[in-house]
N, C-alpha and C. Protein backbone atom coordinates (compact mmCIF):
# COMPACT_ATOMS: atom_id res chain seq x y z
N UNK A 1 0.85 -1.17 0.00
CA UNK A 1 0.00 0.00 0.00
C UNK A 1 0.90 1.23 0.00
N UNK A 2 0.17 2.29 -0.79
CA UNK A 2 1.14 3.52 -0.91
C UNK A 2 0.62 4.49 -0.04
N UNK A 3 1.22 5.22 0.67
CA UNK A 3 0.03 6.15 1.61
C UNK A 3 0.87 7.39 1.21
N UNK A 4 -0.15 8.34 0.04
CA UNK A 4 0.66 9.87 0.06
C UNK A 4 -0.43 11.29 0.89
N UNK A 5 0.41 11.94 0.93
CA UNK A 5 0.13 13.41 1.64
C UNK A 5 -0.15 14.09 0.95
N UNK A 6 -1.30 14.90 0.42
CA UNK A 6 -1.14 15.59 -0.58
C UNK A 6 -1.47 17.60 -0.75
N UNK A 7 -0.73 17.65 -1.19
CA UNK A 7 -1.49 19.35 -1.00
C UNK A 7 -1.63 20.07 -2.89
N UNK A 8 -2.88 20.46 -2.71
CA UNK A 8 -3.57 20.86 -4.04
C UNK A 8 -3.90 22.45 -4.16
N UNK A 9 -3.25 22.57 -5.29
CA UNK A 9 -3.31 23.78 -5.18
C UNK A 9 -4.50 24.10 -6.71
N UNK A 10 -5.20 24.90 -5.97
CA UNK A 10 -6.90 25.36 -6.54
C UNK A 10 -6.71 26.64 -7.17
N UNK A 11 -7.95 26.67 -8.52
CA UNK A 11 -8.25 28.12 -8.23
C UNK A 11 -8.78 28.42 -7.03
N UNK A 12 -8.74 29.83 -6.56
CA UNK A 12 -9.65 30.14 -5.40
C UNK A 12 -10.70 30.07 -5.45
N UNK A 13 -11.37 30.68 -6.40
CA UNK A 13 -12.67 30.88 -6.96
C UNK A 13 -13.48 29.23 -7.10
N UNK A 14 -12.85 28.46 -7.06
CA UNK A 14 -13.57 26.59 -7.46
C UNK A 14 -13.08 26.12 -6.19
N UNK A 15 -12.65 26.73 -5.26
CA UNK A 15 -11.93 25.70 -3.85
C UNK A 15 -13.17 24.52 -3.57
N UNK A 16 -14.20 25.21 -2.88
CA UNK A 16 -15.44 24.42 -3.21
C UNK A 16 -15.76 23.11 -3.87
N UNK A 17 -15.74 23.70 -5.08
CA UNK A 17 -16.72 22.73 -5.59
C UNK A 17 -15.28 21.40 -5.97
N UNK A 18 -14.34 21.99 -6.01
CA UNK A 18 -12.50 21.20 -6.12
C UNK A 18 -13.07 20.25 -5.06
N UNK A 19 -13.29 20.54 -3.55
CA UNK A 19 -13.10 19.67 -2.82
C UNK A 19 -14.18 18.58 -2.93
N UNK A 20 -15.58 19.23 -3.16
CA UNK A 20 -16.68 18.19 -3.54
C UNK A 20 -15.96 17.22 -4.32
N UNK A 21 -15.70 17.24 -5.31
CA UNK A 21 -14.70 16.51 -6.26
C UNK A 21 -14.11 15.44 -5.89
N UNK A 22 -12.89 16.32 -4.95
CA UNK A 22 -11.45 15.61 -4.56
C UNK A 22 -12.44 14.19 -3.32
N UNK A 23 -13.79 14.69 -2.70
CA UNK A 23 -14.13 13.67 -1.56
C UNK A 23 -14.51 12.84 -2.54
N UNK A 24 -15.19 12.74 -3.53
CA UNK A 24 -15.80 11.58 -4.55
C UNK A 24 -14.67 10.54 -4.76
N UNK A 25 -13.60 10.80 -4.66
CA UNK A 25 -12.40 9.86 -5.19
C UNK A 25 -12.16 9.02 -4.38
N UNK A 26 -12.03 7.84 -4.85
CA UNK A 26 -11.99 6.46 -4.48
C UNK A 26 -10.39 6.83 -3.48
N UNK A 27 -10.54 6.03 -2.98
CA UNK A 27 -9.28 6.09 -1.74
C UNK A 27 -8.70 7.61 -0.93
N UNK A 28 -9.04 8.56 -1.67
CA UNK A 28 -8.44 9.89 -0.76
C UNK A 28 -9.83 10.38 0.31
N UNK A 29 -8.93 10.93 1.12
CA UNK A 29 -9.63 11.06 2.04
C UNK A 29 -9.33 12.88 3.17
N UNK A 30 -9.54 12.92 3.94
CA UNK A 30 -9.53 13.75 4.89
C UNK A 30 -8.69 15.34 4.19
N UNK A 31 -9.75 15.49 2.95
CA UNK A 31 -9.92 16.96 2.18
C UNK A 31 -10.12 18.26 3.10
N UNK A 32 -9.55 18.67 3.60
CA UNK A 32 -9.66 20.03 4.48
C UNK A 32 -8.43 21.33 3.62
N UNK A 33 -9.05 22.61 4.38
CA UNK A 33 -8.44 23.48 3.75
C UNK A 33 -7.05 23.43 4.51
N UNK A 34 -5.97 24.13 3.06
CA UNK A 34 -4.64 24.25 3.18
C UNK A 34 -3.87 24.67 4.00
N UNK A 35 -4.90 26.03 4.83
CA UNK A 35 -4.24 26.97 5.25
C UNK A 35 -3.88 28.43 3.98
N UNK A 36 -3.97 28.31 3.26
CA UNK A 36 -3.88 29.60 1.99
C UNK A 36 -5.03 29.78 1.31
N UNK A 37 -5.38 30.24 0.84
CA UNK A 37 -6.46 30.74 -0.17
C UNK A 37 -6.31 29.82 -1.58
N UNK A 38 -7.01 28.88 -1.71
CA UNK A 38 -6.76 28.42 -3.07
C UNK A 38 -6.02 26.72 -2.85
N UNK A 39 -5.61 26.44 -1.46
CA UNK A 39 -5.24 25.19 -1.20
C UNK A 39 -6.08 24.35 -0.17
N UNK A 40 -5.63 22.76 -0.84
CA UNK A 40 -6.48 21.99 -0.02
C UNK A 40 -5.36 21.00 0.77
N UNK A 41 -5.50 19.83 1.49
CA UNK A 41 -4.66 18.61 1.38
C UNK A 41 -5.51 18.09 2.13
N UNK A 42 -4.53 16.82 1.14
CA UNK A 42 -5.73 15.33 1.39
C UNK A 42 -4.66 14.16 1.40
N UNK A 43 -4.93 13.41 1.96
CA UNK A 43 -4.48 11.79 2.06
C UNK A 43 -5.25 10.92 0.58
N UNK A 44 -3.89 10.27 0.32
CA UNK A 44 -4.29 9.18 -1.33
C UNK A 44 -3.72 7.78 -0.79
N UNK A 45 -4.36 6.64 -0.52
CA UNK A 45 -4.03 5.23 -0.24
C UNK A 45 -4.15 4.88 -1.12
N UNK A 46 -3.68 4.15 -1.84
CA UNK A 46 -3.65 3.18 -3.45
C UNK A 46 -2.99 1.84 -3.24
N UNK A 47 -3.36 0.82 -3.75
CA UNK A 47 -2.82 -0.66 -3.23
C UNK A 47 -1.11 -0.46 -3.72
N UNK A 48 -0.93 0.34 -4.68
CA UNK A 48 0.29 0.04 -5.08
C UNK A 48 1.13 1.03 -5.41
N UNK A 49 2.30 1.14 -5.83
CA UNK A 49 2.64 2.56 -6.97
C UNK A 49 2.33 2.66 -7.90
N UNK A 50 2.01 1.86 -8.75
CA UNK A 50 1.07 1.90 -10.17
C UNK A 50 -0.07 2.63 -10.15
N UNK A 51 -0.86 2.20 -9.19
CA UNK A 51 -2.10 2.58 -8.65
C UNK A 51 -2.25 4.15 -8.34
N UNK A 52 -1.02 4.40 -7.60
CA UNK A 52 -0.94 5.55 -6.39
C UNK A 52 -0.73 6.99 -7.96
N UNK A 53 0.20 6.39 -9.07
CA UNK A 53 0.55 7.11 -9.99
C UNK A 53 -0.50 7.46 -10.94
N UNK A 54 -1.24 6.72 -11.43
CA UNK A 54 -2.71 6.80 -12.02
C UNK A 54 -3.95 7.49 -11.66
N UNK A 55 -3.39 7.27 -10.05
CA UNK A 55 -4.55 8.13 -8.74
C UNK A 55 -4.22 9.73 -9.44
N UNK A 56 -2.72 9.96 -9.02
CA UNK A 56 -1.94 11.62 -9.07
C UNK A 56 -2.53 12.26 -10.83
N UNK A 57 -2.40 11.20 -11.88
CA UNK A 57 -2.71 11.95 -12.95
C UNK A 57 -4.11 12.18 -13.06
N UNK A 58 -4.74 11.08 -12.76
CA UNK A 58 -6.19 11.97 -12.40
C UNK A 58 -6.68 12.99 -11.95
N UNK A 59 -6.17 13.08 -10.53
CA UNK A 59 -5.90 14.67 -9.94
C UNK A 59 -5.77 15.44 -10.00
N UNK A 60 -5.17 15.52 -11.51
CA UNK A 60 -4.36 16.50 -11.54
C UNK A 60 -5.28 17.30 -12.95
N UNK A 61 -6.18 16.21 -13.44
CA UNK A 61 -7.36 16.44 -14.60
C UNK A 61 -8.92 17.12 -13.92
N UNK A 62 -8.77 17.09 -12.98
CA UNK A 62 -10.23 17.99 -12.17
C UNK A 62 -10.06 19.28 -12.79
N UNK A 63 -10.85 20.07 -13.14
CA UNK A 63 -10.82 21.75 -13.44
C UNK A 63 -10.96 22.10 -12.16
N UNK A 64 -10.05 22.85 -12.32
CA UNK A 64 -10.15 24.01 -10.89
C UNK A 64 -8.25 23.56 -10.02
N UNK A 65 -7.66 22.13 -10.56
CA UNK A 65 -6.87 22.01 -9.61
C UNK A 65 -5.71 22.57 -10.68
N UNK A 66 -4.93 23.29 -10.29
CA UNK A 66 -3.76 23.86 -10.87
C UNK A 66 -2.50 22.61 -10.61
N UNK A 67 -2.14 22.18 -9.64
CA UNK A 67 -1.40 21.13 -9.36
C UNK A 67 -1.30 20.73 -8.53
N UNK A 68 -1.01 19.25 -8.26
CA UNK A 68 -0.90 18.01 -6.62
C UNK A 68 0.32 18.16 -6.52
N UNK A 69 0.53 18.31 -5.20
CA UNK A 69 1.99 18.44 -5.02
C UNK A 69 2.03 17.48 -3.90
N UNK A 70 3.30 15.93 -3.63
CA UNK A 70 2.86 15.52 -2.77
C UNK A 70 3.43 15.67 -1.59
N UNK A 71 3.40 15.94 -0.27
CA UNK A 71 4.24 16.22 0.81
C UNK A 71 5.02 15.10 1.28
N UNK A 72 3.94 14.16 1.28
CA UNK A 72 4.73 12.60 1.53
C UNK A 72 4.60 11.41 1.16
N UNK A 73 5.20 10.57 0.69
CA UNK A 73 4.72 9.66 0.57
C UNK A 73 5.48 8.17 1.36
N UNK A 74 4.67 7.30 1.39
CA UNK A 74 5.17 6.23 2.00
C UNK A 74 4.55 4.95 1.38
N UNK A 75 5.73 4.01 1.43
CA UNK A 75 5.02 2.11 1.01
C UNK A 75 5.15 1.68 2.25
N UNK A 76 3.84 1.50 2.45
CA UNK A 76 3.54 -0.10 4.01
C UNK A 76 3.37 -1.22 3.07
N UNK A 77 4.10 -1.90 4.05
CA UNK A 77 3.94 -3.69 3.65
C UNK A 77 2.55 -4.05 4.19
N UNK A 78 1.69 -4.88 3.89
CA UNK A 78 0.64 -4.89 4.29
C UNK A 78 0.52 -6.43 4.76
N UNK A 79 0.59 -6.97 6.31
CA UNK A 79 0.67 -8.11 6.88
C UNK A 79 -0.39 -8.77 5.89
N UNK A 80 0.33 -10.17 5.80
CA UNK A 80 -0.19 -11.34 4.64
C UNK A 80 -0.88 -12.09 5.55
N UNK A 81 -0.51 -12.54 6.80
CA UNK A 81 -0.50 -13.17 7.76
C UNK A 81 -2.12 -13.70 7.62
């Protein structure tokens, strides 16, 4: 599993309706404002990096988002057990 950090940078004017958006998406989650005018960040879980990379270009196709920038990212092993 890939777990990234993400911070999105919006028009101001669409922050809104950006985040309606950004909550519809399969695996991201906890969409709150940036702290700036025009930014959001959100958490992206994706089973894989394939996944996690396919997630980002999508993201990056919403109108209103100027660009994902990611703060962090991380691979967990995910117990098989």
């Amino acid at each position: 599993m890939v777990i990234s950090g993400l911070v999105f940078q919006c028009d101001p004017a669409r922050v809104d309706a950006v985040a309606e958006q950004l909550a519809a998406v399969p695996g991201l989650s906890d969409i709150t404002p940036g702290g700036r005018p025009g930014y959001l960040v959100g958490v992206l879980e994706s089973p894989g990096t394939e996944a996690s990379v396919r997630a980002l270009n999508h993201l990056r196709t919403i109108p209103g988002v100027y660009s994902v920038l990611p703060a962090y990212i991380q691979s967990v092993e995910e117990d098989r057990t």
